[in-house]
Protein backbone atom coordinates (compact mmCIF):
# COMPACT_ATOMS: atom_id res chain seq x y z
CA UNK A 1 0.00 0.00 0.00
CA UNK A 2 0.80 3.46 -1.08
CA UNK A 3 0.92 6.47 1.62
CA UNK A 4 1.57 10.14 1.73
CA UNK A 5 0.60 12.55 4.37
CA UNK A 6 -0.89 15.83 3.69
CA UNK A 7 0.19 19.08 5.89
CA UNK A 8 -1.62 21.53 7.75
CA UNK A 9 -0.15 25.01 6.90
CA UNK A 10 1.03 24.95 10.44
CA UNK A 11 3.37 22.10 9.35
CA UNK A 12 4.86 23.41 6.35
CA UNK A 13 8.30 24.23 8.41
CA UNK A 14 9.39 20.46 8.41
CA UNK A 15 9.81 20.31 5.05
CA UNK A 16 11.68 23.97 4.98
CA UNK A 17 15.55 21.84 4.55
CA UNK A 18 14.55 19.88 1.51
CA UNK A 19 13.06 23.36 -0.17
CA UNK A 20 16.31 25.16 0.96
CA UNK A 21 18.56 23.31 -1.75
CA UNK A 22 16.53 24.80 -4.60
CA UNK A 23 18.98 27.31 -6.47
CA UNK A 24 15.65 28.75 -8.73
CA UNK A 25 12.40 30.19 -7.38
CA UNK A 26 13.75 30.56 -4.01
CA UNK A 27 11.28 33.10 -3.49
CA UNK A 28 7.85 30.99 -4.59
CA UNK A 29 8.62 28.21 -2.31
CA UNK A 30 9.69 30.69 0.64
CA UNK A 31 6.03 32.58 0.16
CA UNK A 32 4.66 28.85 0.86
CA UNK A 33 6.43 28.12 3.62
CA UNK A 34 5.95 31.51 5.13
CA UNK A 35 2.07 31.55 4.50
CA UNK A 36 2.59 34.64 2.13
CA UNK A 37 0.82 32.78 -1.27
CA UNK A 38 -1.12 29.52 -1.00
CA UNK A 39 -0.03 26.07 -1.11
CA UNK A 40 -0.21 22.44 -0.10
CA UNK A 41 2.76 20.13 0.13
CA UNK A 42 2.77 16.30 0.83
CA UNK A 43 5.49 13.80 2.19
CA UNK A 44 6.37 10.74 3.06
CA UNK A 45 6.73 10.84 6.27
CA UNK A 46 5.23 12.78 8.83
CA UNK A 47 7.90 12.91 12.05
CA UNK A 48 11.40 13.25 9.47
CA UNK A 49 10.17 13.55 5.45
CA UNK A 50 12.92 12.91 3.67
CA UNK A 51 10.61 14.06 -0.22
CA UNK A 52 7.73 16.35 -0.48
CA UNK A 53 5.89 17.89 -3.45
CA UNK A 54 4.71 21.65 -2.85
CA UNK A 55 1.56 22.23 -4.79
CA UNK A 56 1.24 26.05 -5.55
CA UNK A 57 -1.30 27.49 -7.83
CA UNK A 58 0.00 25.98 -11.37
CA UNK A 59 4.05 25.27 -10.80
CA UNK A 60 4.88 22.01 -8.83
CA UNK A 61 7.82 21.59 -6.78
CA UNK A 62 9.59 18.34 -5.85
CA UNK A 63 12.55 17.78 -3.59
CA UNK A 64 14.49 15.32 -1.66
CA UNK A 65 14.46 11.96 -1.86
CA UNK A 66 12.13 10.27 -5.16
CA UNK A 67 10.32 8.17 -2.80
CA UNK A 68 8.40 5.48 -4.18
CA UNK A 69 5.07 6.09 -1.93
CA UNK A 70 5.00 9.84 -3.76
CA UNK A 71 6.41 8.58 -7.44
CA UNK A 72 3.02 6.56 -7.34
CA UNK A 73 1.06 9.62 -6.13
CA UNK A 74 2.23 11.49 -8.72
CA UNK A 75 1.98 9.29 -11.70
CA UNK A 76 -1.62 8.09 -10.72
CA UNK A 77 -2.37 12.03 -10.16
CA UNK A 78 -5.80 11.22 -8.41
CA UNK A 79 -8.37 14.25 -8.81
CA UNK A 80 -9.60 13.46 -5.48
CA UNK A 81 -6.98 15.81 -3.69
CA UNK A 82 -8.10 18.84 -5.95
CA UNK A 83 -3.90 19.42 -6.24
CA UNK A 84 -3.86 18.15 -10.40
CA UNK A 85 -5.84 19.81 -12.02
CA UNK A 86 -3.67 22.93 -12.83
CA UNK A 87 -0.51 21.11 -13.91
CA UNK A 88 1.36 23.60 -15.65
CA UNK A 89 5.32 21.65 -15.06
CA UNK A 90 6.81 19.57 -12.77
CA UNK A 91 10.17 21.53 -11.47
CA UNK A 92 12.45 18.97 -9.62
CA UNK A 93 15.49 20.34 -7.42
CA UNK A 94 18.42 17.86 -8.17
CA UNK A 95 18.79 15.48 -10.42
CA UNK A 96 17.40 12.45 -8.79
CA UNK A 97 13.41 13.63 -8.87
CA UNK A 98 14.19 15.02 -12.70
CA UNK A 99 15.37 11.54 -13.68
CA UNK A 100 12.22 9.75 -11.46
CA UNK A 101 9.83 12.21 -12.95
CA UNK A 102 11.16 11.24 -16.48
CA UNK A 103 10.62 7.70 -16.04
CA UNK A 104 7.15 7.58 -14.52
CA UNK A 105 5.96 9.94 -17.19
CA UNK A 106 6.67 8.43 -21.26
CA UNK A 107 4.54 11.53 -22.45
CA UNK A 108 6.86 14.39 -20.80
CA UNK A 109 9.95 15.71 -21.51
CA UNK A 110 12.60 18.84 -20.75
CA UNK A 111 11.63 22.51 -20.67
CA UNK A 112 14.67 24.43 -20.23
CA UNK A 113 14.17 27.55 -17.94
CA UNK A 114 16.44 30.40 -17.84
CA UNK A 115 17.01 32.06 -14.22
CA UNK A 116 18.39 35.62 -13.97
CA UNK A 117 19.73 37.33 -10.77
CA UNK A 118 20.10 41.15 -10.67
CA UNK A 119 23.76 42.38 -11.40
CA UNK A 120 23.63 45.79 -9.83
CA UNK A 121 23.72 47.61 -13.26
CA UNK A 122 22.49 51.16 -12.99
CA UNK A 123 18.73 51.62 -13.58
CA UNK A 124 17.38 54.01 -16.39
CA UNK A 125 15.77 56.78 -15.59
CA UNK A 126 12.21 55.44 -16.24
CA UNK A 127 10.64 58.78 -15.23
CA UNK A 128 12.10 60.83 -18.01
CA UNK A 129 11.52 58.12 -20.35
CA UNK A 130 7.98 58.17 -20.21
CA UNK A 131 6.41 58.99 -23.92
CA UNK A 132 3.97 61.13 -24.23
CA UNK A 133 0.51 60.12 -22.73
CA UNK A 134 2.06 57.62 -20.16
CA UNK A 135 1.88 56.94 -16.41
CA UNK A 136 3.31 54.51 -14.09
CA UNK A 137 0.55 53.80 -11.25
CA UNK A 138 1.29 51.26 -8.68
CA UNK A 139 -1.36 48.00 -8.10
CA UNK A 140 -3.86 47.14 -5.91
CA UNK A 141 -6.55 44.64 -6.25
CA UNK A 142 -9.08 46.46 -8.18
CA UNK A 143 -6.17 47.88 -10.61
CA UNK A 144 -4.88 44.12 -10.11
CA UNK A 145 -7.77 42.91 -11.79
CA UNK A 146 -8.21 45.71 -14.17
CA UNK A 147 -4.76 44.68 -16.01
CA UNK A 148 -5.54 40.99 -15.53
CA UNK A 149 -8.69 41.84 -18.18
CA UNK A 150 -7.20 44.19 -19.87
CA UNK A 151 -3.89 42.34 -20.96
CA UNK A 152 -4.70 38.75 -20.06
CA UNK A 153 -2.24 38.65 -17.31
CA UNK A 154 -2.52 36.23 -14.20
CA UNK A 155 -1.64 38.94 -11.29
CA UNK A 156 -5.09 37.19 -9.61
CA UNK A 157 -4.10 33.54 -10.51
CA UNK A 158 -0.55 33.61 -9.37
CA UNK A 159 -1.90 35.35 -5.75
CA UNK A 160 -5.16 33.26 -5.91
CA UNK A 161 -7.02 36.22 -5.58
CA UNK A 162 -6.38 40.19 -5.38
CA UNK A 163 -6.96 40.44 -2.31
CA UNK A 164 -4.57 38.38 -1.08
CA UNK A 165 -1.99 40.18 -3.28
CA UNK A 166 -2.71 43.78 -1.85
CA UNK A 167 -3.05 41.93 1.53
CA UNK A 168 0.31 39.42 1.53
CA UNK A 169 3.29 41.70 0.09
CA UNK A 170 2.10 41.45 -3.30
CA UNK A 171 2.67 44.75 -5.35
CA UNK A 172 3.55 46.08 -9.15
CA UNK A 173 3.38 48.66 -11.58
CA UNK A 174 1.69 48.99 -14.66
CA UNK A 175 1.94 51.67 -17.47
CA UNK A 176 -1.15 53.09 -18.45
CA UNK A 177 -1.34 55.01 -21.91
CA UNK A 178 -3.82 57.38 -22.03
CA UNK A 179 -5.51 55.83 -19.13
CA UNK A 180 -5.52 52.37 -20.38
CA UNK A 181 -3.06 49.47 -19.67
CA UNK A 182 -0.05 49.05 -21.90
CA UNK A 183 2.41 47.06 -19.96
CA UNK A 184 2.84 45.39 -16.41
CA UNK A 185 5.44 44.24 -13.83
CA UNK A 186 4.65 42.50 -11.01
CA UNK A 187 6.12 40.46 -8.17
CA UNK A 188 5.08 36.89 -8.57
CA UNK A 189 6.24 35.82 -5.38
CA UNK A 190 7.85 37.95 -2.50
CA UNK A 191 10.34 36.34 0.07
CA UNK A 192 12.17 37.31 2.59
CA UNK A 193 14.95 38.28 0.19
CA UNK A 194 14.27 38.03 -3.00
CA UNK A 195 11.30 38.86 -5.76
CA UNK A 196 10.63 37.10 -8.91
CA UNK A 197 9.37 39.30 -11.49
CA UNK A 198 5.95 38.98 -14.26
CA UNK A 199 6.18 41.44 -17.29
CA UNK A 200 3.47 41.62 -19.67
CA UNK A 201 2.40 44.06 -22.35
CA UNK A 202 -0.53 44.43 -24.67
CA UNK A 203 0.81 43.11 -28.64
CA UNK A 204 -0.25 46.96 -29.93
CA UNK A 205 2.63 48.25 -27.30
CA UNK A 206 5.46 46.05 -28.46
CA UNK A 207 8.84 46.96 -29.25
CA UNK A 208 8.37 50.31 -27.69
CA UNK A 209 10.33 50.39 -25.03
CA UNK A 210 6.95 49.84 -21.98
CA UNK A 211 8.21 46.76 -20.87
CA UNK A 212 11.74 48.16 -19.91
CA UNK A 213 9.97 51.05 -18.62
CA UNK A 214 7.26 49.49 -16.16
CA UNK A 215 9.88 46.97 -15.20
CA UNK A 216 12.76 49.78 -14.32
CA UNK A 217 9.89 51.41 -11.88
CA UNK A 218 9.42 47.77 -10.54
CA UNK A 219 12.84 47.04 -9.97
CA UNK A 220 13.81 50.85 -8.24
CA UNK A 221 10.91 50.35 -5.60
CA UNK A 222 12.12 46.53 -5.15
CA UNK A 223 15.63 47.64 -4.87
CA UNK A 224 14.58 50.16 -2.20
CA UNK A 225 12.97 47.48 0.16
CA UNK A 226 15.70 45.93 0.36
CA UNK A 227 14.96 42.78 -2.05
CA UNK A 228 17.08 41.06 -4.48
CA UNK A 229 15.03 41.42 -8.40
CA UNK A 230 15.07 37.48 -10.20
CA UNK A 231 13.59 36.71 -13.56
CA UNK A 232 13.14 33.50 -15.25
CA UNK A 233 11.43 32.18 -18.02
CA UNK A 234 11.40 29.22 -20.28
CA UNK A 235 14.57 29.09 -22.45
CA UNK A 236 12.38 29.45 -26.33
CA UNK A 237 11.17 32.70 -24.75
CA UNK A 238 14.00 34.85 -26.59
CA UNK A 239 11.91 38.14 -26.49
CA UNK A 240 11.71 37.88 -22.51
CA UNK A 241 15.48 37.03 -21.93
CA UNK A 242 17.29 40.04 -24.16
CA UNK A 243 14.49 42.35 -21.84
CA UNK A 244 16.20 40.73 -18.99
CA UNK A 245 19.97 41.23 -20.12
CA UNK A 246 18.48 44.75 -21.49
CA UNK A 247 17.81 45.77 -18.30
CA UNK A 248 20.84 44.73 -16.24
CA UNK A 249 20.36 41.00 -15.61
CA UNK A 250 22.90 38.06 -15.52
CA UNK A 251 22.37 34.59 -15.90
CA UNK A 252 22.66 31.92 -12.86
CA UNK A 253 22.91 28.44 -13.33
CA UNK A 254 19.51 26.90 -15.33
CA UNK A 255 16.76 24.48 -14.20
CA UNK A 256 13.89 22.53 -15.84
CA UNK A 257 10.83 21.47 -15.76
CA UNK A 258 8.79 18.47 -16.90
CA UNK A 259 6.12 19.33 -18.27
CA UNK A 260 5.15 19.43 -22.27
CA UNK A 261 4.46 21.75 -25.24
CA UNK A 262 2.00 22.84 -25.33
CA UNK A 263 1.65 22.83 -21.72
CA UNK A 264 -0.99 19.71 -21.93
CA UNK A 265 -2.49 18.80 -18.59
CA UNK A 266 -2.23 15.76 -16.63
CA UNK A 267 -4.70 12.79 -16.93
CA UNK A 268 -6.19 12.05 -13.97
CA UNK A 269 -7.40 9.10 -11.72
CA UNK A 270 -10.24 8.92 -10.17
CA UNK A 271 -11.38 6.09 -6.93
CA UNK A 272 -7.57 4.89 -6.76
CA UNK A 273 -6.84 7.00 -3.85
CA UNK A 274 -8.15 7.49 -0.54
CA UNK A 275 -8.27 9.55 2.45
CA UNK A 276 -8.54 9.95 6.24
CA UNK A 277 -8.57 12.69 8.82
CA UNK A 278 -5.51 12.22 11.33
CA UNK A 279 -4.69 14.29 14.82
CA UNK A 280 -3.74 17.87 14.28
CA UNK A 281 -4.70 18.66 10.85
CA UNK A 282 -2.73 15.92 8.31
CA UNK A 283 -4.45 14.13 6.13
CA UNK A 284 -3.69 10.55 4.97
CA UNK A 285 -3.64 9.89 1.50
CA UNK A 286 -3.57 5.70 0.37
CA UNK A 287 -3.94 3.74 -2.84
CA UNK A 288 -4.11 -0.24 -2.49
């Protein structure tokens, strides 16, 4: 028989050393841990878990050990946990989960990602740069959700809701041109020391220059709290990565993801798994 053990939020901080060897996304899996940004993570073991998968909105994060209780989990991907159904990639840290996740799934394969780290390069002066008819206005939730419509960005998917980004740490910029959003930046995730950034920009507005703008007001007031600036973004994306080396970004060492193109979703099994309550919040998951 098959087991894995569900946390309670309250929980989350065993699993904190396996996260901690992740050199991408620090910041995602921090926001997690730190109750910032919703998430649910499973082990194998509830009193020393030596794996754990950290379900988070669409990204899934694996680390530690490729036990074979959670290999089976994850290949049978039962909808009864409600975790599935918004696979977007599977991101291992370390080899031995990228080489398990490989084998259990014949229909998935590499997507390079590219990971950027701010170099200290001096910032434009975004203000005077402005063309005519422009403003930079900072987010909330109702602006939030305004640019979500407008440009068909995922500010209230990433967050899992705008309230919770005004309310958690979230924040962002977008540029509005005559009144209406052109181009956005906007923390995806916020640690405690770094901040992963989203850009987006309507297709009228491109290849004038928004993007680098909204994104040099994004990275001043991230600067100023004190917060390190990261990018990613898969390795085809050549538009997104000269913006990053455009605006003073160097590379760090790469990751992947398993996942497909397009980004296909998983298929799912349904009455294979079970569950029960247990003491203090966990939830035991089993398949016979």
């Amino acid at each position: 028989m098959h087991t894995v053990y569900e946390l309670p939020a309250k929980r989350f901080h065993q699993t904190a050393p396996l996260f901690a060897n992740a050199w991408f996304d620090e910041m995602y899996m921090e926001a997690v841990l730190l109750g910032r940004q919703p998430g649910r993570i499973f082990v194998n073991d509830l009193k020393t878990p030596t794996s754990a998968v950290m379900f988070r909105t669409y990204e899934y994060y694996l680390a530690g050990d490729p036990v074979q209780s959670l290999r089976q989990f994850l290949k049978d991907a039962p909808a009864e946990p409600g975790v599935f159904q918004n696979f977007y990639g599977w991101a291992p840290i370390g080899k031995p989960w990228e080489q398990a996740l490989l084998d259990d799934f014949d229909a998935l394969g590499y997507i390079g990602r590219l990971n950027f780290i701010w170099n200290n390069a001096p910032l434009m002066n975004w203000r005077a740069a402005l063309p005519d008819g422009a403003s930079i206005v900072a987010l909330d939730a109702a602006l939030a959700q305004q640019v979500d419509a407008a440009l068909n960005e995922t500010i209230g998917a990433v967050w899992s809701g705008y309230d919770r980004f005004e309310q958690n740490g979230g924040y962002g910029f977008v540029l509005l041109m005559n009144g209406s959003p052109a181009s956005v930046a906007f923390a995806g995730a916020v640690g405690t020391k770094a901040v992963n950034i989203f850009v987006g920009t309507a297709d009228q507005f491109h290849r004038q220059g928004l993007a680098k703008i909204v994104c040099s007001a994004f990275i001043e007031t991230t600067l100023a709290r004190g917060l390190l600036p990261t990018w990613d973004t898969d390795s085809a994306n050549g538009r997104s990565r000269a913006l990053a080396k455009r605006l003073g970004f160097i590379e760090r060492d790469p990751f992947v993801e398993i996942g497909s193109y397009p980004r296909l979703p998983l298929t799912l099994s349904t009455g294979v798994w079970s569950s029960e309550a247990l003491a203090g919040g966990v939830t035991r998951w089993f398949a016979r």
